[in-house]
N, C-alpha and C. Protein backbone atom coordinates (compact mmCIF):
# COMPACT_ATOMS: atom_id res chain seq x y z
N UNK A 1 -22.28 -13.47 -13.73
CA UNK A 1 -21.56 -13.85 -12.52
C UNK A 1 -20.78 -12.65 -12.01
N UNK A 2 -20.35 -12.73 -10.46
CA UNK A 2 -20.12 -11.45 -9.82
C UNK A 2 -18.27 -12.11 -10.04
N UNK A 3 -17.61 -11.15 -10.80
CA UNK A 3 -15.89 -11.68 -10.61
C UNK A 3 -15.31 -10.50 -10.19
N UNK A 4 -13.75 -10.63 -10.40
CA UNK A 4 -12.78 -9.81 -10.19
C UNK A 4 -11.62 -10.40 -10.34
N UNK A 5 -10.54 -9.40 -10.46
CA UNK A 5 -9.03 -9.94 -10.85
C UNK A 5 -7.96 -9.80 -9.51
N UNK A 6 -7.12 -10.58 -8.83
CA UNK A 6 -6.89 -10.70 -7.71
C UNK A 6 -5.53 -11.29 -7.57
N UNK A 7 -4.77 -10.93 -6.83
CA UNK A 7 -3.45 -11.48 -5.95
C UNK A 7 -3.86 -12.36 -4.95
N UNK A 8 -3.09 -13.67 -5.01
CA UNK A 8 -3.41 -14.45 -3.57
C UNK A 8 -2.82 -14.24 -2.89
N UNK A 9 -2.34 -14.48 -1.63
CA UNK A 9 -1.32 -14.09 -0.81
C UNK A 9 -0.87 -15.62 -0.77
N UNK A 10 0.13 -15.16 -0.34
CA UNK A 10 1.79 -16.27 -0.10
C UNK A 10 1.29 -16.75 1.71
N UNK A 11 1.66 -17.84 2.24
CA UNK A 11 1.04 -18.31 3.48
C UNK A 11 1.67 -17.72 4.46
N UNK A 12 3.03 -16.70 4.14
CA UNK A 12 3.82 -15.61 4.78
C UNK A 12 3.46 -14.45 5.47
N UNK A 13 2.68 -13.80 3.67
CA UNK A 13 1.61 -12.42 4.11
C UNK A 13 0.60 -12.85 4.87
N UNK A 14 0.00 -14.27 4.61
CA UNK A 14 -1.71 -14.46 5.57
C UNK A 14 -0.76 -13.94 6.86
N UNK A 15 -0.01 -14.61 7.52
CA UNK A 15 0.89 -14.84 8.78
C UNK A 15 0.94 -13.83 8.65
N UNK A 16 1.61 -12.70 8.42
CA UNK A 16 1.55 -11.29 8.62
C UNK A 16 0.30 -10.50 9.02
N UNK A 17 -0.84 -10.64 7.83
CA UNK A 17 -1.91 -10.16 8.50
C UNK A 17 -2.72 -10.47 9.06
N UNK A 18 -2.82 -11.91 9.59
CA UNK A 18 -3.46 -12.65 10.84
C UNK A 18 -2.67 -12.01 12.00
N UNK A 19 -1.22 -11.41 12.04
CA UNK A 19 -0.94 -11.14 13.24
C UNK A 19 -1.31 -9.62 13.81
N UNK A 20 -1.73 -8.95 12.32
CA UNK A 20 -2.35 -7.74 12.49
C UNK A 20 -3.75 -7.83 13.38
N UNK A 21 -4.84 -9.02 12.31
CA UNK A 21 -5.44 -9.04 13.08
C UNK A 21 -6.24 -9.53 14.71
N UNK A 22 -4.93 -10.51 14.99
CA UNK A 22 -5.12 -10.39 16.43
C UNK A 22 -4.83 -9.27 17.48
N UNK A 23 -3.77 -8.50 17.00
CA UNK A 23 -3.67 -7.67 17.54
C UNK A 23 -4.85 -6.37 17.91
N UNK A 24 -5.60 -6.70 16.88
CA UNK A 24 -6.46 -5.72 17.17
C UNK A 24 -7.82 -6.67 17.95
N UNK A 25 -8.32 -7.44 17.28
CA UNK A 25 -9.21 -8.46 18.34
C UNK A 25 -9.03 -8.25 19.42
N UNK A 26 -7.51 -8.26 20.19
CA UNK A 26 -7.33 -8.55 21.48
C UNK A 26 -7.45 -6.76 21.74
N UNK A 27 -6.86 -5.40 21.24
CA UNK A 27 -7.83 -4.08 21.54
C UNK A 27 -9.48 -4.41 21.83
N UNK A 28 -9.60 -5.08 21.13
CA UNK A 28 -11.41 -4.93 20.90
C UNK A 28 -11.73 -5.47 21.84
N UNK A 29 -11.51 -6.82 22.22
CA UNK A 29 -11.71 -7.63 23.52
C UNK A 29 -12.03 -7.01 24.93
N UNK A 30 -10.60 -6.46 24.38
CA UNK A 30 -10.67 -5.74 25.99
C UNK A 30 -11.56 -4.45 26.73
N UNK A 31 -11.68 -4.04 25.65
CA UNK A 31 -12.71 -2.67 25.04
C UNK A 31 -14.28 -2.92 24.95
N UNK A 32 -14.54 -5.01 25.20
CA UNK A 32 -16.03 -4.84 24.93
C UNK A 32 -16.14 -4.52 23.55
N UNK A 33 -15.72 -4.75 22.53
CA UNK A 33 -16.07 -4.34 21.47
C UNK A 33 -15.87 -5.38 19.91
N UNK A 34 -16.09 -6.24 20.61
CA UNK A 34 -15.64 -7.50 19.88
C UNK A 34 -16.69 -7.87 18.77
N UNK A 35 -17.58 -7.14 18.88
CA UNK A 35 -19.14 -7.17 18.38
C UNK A 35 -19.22 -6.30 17.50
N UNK A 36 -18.34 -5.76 17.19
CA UNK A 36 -18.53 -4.71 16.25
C UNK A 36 -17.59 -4.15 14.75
N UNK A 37 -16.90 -5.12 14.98
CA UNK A 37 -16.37 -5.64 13.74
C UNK A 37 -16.09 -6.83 13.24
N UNK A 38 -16.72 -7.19 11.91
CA UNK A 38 -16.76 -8.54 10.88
C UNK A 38 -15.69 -8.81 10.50
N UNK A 39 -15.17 -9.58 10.69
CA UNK A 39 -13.38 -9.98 10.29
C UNK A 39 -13.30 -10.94 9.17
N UNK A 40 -13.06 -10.64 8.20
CA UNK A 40 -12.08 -11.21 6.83
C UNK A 40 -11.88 -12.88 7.11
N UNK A 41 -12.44 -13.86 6.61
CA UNK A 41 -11.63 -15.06 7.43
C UNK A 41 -10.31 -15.16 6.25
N UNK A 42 -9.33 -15.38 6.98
CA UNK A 42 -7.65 -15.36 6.29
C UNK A 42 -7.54 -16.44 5.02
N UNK A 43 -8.66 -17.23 4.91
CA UNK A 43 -8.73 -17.73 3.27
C UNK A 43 -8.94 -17.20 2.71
N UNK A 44 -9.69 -15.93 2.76
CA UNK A 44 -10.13 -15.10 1.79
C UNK A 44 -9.84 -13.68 1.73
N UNK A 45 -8.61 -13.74 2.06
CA UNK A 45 -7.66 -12.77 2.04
C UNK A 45 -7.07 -12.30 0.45
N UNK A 46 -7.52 -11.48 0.20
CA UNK A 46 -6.81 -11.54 -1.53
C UNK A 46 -6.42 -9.47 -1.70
N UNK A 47 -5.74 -9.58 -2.39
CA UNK A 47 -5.59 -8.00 -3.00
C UNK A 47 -6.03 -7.71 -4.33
N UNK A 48 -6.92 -7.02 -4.53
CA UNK A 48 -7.86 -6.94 -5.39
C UNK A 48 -7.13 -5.53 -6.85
N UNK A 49 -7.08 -6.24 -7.64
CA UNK A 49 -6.02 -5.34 -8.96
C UNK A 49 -7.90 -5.16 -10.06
N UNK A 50 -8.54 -5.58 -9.70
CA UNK A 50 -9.55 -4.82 -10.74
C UNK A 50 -10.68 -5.83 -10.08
N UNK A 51 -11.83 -5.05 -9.83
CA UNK A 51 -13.30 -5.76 -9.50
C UNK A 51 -14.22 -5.32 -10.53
N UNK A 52 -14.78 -6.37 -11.07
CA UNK A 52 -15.26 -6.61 -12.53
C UNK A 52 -16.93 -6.29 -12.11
N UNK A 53 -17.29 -6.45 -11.40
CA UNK A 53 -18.94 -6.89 -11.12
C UNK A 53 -19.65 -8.15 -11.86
N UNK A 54 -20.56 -7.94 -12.22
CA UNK A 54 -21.32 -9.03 -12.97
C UNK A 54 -21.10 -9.21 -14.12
N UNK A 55 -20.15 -9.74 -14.76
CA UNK A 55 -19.81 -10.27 -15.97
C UNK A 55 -20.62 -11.43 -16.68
N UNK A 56 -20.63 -11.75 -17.94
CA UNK A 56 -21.64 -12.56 -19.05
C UNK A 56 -20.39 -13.58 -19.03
N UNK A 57 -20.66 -14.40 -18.97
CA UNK A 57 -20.24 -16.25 -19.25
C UNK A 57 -19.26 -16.20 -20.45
N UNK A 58 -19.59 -15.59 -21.52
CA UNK A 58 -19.10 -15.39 -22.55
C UNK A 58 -18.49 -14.77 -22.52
N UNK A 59 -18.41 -13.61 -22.15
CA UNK A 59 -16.55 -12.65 -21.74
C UNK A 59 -15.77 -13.37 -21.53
N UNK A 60 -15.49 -14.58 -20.15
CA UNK A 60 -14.67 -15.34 -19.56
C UNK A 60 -13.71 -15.79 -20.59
N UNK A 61 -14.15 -16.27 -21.61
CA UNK A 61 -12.32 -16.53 -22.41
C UNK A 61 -11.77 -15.55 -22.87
N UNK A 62 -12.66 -14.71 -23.30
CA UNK A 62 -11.98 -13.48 -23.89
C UNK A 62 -10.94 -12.52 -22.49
N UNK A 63 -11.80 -12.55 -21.60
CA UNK A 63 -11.06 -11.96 -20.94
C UNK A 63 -9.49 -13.00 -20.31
N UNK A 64 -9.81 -13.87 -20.04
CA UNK A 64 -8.91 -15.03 -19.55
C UNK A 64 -7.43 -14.86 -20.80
N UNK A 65 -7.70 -14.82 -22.49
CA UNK A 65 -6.40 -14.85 -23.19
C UNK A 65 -5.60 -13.44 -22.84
N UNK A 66 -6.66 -12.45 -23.03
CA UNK A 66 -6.04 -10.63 -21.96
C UNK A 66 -4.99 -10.71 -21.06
N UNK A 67 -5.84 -11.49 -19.95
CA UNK A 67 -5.04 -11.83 -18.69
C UNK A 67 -4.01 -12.13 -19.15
N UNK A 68 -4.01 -13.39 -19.75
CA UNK A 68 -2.75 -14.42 -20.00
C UNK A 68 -1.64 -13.37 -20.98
N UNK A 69 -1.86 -12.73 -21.59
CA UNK A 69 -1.21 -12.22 -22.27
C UNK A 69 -0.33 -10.76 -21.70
N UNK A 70 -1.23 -10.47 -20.88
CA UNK A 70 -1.05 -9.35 -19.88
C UNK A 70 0.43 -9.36 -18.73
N UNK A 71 -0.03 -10.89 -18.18
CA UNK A 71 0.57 -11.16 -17.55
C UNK A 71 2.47 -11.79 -18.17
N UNK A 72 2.35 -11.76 -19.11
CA UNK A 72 3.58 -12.27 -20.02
C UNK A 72 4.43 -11.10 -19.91
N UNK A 73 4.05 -10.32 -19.65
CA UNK A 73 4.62 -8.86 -19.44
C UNK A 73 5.50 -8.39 -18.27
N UNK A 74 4.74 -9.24 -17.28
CA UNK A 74 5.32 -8.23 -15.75
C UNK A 74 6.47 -9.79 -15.24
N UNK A 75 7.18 -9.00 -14.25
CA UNK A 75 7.58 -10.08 -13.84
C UNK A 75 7.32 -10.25 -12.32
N UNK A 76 7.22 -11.13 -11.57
CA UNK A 76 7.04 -11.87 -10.35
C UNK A 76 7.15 -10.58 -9.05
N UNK A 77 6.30 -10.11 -8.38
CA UNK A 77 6.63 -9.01 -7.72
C UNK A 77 7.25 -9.37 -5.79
N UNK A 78 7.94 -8.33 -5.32
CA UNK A 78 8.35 -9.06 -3.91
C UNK A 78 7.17 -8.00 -2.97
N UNK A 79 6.45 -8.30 -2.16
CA UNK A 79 4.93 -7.82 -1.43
C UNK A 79 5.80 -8.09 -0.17
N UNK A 80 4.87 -7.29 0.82
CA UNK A 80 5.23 -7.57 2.38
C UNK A 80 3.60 -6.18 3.05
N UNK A 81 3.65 -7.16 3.97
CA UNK A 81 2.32 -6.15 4.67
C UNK A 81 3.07 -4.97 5.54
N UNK A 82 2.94 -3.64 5.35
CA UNK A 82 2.73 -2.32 6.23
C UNK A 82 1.60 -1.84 6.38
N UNK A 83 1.12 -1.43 7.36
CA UNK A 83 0.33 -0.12 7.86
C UNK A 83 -0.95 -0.40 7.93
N UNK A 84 -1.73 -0.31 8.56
CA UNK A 84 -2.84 -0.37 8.75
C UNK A 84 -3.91 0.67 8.58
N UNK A 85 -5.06 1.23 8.71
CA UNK A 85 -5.81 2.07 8.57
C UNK A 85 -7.42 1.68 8.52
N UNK A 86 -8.21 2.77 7.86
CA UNK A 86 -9.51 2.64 7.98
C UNK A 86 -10.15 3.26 6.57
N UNK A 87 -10.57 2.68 6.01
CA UNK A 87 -11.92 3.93 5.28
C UNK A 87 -12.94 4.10 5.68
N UNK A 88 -13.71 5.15 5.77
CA UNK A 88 -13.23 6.36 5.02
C UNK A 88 -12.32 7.07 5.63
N UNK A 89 -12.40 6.85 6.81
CA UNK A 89 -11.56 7.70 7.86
C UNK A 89 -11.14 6.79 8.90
N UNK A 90 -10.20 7.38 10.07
CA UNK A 90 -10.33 6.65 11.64
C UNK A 90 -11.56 7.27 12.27
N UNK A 91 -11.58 8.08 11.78
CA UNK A 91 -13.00 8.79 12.79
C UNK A 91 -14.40 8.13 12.46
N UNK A 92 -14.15 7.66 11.27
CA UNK A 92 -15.61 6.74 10.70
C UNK A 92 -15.59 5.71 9.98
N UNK A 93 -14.58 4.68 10.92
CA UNK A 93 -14.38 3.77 10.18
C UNK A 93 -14.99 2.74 10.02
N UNK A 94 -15.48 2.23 8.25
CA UNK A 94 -15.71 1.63 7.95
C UNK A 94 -16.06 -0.17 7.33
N UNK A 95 -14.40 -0.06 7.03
CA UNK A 95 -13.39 -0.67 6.60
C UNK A 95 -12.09 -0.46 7.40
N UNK A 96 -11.35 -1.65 7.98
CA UNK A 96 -10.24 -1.92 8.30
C UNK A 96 -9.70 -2.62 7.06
N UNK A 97 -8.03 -2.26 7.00
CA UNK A 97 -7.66 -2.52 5.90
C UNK A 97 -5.64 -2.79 6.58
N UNK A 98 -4.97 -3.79 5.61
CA UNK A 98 -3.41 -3.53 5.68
C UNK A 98 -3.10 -3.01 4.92
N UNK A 99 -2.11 -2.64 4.80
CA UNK A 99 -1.42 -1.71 3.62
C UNK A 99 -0.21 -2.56 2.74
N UNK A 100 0.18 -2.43 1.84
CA UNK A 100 1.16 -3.50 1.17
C UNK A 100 2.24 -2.69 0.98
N UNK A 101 3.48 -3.09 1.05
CA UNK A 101 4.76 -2.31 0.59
C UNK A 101 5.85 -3.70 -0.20
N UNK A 102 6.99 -2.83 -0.89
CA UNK A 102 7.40 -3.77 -1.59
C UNK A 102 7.79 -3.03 -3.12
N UNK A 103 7.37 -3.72 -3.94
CA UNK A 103 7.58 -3.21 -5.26
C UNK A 103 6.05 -2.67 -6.16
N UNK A 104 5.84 -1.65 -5.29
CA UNK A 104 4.52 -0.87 -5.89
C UNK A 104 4.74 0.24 -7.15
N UNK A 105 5.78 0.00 -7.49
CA UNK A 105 5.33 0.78 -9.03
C UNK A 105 5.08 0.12 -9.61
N UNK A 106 5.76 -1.48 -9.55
CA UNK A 106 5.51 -2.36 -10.54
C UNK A 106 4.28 -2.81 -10.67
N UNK A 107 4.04 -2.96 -9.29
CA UNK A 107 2.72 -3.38 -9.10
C UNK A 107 1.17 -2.53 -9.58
N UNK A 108 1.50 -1.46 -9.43
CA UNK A 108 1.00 -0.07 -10.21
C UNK A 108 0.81 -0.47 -11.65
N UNK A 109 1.77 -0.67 -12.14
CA UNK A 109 1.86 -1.12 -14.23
C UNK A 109 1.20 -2.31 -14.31
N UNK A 110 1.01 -3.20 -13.08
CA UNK A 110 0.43 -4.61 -13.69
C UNK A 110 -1.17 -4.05 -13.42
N UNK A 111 -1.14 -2.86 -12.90
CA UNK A 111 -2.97 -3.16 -12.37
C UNK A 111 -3.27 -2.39 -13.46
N UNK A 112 -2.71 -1.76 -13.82
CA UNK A 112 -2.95 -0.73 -15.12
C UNK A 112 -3.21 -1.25 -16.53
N UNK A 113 -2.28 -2.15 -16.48
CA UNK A 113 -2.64 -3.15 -17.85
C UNK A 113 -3.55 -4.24 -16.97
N UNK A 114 -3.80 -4.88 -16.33
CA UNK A 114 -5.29 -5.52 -15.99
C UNK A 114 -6.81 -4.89 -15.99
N UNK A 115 -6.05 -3.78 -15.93
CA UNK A 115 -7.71 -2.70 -15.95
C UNK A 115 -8.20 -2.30 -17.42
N UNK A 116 -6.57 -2.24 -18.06
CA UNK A 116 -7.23 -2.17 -19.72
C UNK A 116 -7.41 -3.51 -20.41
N UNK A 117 -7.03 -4.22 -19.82
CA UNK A 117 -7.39 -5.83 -20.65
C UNK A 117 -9.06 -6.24 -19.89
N UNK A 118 -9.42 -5.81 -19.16
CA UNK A 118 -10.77 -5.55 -18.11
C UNK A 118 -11.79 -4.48 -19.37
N UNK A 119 -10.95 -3.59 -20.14
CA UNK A 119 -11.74 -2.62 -20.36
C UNK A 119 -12.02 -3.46 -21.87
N UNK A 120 -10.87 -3.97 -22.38
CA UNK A 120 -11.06 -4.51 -23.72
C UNK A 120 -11.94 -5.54 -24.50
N UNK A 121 -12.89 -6.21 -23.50
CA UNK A 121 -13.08 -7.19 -23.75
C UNK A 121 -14.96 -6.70 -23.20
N UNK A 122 -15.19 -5.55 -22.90
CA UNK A 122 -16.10 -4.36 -22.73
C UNK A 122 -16.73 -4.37 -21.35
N UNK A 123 -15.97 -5.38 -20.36
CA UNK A 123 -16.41 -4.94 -19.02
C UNK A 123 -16.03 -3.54 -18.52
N UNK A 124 -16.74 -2.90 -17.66
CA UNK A 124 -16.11 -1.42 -17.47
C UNK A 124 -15.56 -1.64 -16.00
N UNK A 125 -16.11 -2.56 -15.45
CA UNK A 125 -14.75 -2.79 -14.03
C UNK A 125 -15.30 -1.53 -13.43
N UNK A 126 -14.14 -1.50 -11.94
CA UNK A 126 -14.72 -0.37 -10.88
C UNK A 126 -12.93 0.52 -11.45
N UNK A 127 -14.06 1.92 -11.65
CA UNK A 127 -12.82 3.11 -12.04
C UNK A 127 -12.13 3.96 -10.78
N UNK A 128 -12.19 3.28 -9.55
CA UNK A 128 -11.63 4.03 -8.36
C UNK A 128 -10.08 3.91 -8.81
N UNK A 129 -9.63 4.99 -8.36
CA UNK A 129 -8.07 4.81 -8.52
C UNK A 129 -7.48 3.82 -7.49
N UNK A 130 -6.56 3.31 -8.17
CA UNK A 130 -5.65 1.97 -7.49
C UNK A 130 -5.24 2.36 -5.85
N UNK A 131 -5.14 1.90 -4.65
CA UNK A 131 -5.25 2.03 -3.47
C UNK A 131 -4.88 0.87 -3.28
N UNK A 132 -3.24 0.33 -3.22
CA UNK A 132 -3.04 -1.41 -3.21
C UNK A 132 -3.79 -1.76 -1.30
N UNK A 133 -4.77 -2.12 -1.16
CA UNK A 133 -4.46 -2.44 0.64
C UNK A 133 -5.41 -3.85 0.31
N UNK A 134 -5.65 -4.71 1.86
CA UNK A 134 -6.43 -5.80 2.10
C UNK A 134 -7.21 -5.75 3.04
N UNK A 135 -8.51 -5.75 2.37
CA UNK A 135 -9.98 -5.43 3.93
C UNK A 135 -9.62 -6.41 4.43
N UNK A 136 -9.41 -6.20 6.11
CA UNK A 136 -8.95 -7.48 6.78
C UNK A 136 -10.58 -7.07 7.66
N UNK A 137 -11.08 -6.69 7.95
CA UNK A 137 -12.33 -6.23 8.80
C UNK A 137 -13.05 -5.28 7.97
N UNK A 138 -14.76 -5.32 8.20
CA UNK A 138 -16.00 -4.50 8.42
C UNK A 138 -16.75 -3.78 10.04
N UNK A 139 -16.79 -2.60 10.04
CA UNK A 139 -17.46 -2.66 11.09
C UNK A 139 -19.01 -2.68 11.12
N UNK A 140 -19.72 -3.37 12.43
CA UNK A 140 -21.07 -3.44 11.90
C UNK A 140 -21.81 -2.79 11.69
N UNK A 141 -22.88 -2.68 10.90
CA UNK A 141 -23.81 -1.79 10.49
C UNK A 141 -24.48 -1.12 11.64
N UNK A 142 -24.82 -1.79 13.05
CA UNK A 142 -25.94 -1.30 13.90
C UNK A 142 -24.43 -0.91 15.14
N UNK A 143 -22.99 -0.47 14.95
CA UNK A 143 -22.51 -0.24 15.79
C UNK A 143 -22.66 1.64 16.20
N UNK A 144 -22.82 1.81 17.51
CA UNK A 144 -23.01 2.99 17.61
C UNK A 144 -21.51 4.21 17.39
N UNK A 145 -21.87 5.74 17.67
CA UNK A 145 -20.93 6.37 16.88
C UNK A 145 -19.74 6.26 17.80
N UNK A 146 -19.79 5.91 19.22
CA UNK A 146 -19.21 5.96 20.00
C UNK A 146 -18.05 4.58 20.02
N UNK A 147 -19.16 3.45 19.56
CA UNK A 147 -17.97 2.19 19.52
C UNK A 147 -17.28 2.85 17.92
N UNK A 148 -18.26 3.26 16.88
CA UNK A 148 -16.79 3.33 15.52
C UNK A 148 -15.79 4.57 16.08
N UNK A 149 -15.47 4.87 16.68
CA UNK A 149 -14.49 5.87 17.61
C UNK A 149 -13.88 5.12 18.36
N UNK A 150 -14.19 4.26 19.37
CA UNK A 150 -12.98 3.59 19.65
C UNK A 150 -12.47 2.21 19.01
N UNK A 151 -12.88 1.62 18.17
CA UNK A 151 -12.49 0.84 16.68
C UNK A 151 -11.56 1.36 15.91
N UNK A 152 -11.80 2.89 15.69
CA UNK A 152 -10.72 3.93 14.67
C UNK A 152 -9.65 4.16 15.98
N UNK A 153 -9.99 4.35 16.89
CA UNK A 153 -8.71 5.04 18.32
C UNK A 153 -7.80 3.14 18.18
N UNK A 154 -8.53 2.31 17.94
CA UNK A 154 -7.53 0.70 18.46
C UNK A 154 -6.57 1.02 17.15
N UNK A 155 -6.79 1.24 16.07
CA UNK A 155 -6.31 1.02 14.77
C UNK A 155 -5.43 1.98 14.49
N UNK A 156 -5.46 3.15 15.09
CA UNK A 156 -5.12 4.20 15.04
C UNK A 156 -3.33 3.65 15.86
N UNK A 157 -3.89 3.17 16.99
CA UNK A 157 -2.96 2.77 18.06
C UNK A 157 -1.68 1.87 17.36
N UNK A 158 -2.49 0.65 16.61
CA UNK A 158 -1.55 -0.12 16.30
C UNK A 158 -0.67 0.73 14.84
N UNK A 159 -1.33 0.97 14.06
CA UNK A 159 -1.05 2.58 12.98
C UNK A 159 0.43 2.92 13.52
N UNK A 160 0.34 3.48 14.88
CA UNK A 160 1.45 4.61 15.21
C UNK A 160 2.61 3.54 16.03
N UNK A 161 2.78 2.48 16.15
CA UNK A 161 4.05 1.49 16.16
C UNK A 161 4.95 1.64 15.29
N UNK A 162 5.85 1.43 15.71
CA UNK A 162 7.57 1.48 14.82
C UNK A 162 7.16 0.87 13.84
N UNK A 163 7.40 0.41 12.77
CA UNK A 163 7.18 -0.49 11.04
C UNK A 163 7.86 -2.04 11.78
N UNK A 164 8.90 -1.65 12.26
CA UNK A 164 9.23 -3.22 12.37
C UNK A 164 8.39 -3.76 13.61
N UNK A 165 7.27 -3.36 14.39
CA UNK A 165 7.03 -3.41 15.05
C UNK A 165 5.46 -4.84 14.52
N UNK A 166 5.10 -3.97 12.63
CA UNK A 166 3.96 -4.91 12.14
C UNK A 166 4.12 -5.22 11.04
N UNK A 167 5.81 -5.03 10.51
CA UNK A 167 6.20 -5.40 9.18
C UNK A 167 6.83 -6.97 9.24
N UNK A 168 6.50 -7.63 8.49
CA UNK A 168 7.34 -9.03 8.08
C UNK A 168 8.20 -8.78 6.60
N UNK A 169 8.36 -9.86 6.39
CA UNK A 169 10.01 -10.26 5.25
C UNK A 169 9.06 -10.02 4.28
N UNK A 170 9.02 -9.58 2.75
CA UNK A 170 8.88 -9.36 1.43
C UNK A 170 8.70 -10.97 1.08
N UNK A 171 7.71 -11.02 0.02
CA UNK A 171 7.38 -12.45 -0.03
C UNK A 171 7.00 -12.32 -1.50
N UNK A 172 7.45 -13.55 -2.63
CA UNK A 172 7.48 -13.39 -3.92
C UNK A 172 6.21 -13.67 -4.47
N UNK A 173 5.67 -12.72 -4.95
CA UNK A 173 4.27 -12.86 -5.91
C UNK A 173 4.60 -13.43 -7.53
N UNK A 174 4.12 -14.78 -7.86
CA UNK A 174 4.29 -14.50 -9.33
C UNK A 174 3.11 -15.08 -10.16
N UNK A 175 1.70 -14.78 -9.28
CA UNK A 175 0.48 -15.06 -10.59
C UNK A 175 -0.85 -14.23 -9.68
N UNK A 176 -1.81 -13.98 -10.75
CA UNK A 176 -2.53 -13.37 -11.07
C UNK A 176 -3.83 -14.01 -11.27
N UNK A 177 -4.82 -13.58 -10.56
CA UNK A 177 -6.17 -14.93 -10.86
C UNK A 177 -7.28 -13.61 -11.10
N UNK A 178 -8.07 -14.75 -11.85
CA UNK A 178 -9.38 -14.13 -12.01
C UNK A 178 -10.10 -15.33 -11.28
N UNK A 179 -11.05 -14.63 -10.18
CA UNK A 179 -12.12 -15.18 -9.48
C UNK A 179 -13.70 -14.61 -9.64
N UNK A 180 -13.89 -16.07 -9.50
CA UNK A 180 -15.63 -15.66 -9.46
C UNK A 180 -16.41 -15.82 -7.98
N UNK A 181 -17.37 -15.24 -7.60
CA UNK A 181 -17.44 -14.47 -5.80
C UNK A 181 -18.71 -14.73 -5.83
N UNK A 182 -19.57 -15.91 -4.86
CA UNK A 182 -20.85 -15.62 -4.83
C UNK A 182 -21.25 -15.43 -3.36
N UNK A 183 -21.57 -14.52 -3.27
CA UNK A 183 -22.15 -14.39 -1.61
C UNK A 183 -23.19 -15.62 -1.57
N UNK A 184 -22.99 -15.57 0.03
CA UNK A 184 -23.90 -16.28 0.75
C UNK A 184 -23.72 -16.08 1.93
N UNK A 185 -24.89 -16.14 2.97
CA UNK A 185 -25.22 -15.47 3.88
C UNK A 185 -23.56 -15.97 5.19
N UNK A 186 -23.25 -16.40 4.73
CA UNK A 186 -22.03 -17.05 6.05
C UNK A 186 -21.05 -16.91 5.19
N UNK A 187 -20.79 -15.51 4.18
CA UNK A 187 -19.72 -15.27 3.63
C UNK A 187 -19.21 -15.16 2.41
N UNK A 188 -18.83 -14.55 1.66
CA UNK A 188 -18.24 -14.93 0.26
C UNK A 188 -17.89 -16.30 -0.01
N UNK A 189 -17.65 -17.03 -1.57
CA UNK A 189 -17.28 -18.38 -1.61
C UNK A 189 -16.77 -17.72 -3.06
N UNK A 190 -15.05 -17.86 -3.45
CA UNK A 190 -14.23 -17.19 -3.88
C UNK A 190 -13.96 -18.71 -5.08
N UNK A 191 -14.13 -19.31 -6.74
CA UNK A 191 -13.50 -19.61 -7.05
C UNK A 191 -12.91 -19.43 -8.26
N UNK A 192 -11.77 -19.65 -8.60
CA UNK A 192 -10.63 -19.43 -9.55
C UNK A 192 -11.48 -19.85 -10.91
N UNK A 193 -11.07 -18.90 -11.71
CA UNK A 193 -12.29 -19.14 -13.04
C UNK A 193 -10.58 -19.27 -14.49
N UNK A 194 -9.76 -18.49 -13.66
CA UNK A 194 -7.97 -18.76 -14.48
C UNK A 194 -7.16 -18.42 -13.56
N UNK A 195 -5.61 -18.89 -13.84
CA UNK A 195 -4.45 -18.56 -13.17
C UNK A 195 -3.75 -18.55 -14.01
N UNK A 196 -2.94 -16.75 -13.68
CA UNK A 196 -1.79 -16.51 -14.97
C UNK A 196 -0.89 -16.07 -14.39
N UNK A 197 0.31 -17.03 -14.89
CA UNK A 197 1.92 -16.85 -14.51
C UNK A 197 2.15 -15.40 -14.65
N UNK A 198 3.36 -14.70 -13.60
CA UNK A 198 4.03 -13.63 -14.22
C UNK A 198 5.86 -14.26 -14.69
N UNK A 199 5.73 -13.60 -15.74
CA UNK A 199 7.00 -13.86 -16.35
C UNK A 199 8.30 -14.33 -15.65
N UNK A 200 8.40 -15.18 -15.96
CA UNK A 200 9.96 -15.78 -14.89
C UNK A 200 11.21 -16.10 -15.59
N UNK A 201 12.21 -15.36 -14.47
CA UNK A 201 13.19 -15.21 -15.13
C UNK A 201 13.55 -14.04 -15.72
C-alpha cells in the first residue's frame, strides 16, 4: 500500500489556505488561465512529515507502536500559514505550495524522529530534506511556457504582500497520522491507518 506520515490541519489553517487559494483563482480567472492549474481540494490538505511509498501490510503495526512512541515525546505544536511560492522555481512552476510558520524547530525534531521511526521498522521513506510547506496546486502538464510564467508572475504577486496581508492566528497541532493514499483517477482518497497524540501538558 502507497502511505505516509502527516499533519491534519485545524479547520483554521484550511480557512487560511483556502483564502490563499482564492486569491490566486481569481489572478488566474482573470488572466484566462484557470485551466492550467489542478487545485488541492481543501480535504486533502495535509503537511506531509515523511512519505513512505509502498509499504507491506505487515510493517503497519510495527510502524504504528514507533509512531506512538515517537509521538510521546513532542509536545502539541502552534502552526499558522505564511508565504507562498512554487517548485521548482516561479519561473517554472510546478507546484504551488503555502509555507507554514510557527514553532518550526520543534516541528523540525518531530519530523526527524518520524523519519527514524520510518527508517526502523526498514521502510526507507523519501530522503529529501524537510521543506515544512502544503501543495495547495499542480500546474498542468500540457500548459504552455508562456501560461507557467504568468502562473509563477500571479504567485509571485501574492508572495510580495505585507505577511499580515496572508497570515492568520497560530493554531494548535497536537497529533500525528499515518495515512494510506490510493489514487484514483478524480483524485487521491486519503485514509487514517493510526492517530498519535502529542504529549499534553
Amino acid at each position: 500500500m502507497r502511505a505516509f506520515v502527516a499533519i491534519d490541519l485545524t479547520s483554521g489553517l484550511r480557512r487560511q489556505v483556502e483564502s490563499v487559494q482564492r486569491r490566486l483563482m481569481h489572478q488566474l480567472v482573470t488572466q484566462k488561465l484557470e485551466r492550467s492549474v489542478r487545485w488541492v481540494a481543501i480535504h486533502n490538505l495535509h503537511l506531509t512529515l515523511q512519505f513512505l511509498g509502498e509499504i507491506e501490510e505487515a510493517q503497519v503495526s510495527a510502524l504504528t507502536a514507533r509512531l506512538a512512541a515517537v509521538t510521546t515525546r513532542h509536545r502539541p505544536l502552534r502552526l499558522r500559514i505564511e508565504g507562498v511560492g512554487c517548485f521548482p522555481s516561479i519561473n517554472r512552476p510546478n507546484v504551488i505550495w503555502c509555507g507554514v510558520a510557527g514553532d518550526l524547530q520543534a516541528l523540525a525534531h518531530l519530523q526527524s524522529d518520524v523519519a527514524a521511526a520510518v527508517r526502523s521498522v526498514g521502510v526507507q521513506g523519501d530522503d529529501k530534506p524537510f521543506k515544512p510547506h502544503l501543495t495547495i496546486g499542480r500546474t498542468q502538464r500540457n500548459s504552455t511556457g508562456s501560461q507557467l510564467r504568468a502562473v509563477g508572475a500571479a504567485v509571485a504577486g501574492l508572495a510580495a504582500l505585507p505577511p499580515h496581508a496572508s497570515t492568520g492566528e497560530t493554531d494548535r497541532i497536537d497529533e500525528v497520522i499515518l495515512y494510506k493514499s490510493d489514487l484514483t483517477p478524480s483524485g487521491p482518497i486519503y485514509t487514517r491507518l493510526g492517530v498519535f497524540r502529542l504529549a499534553q501538558g
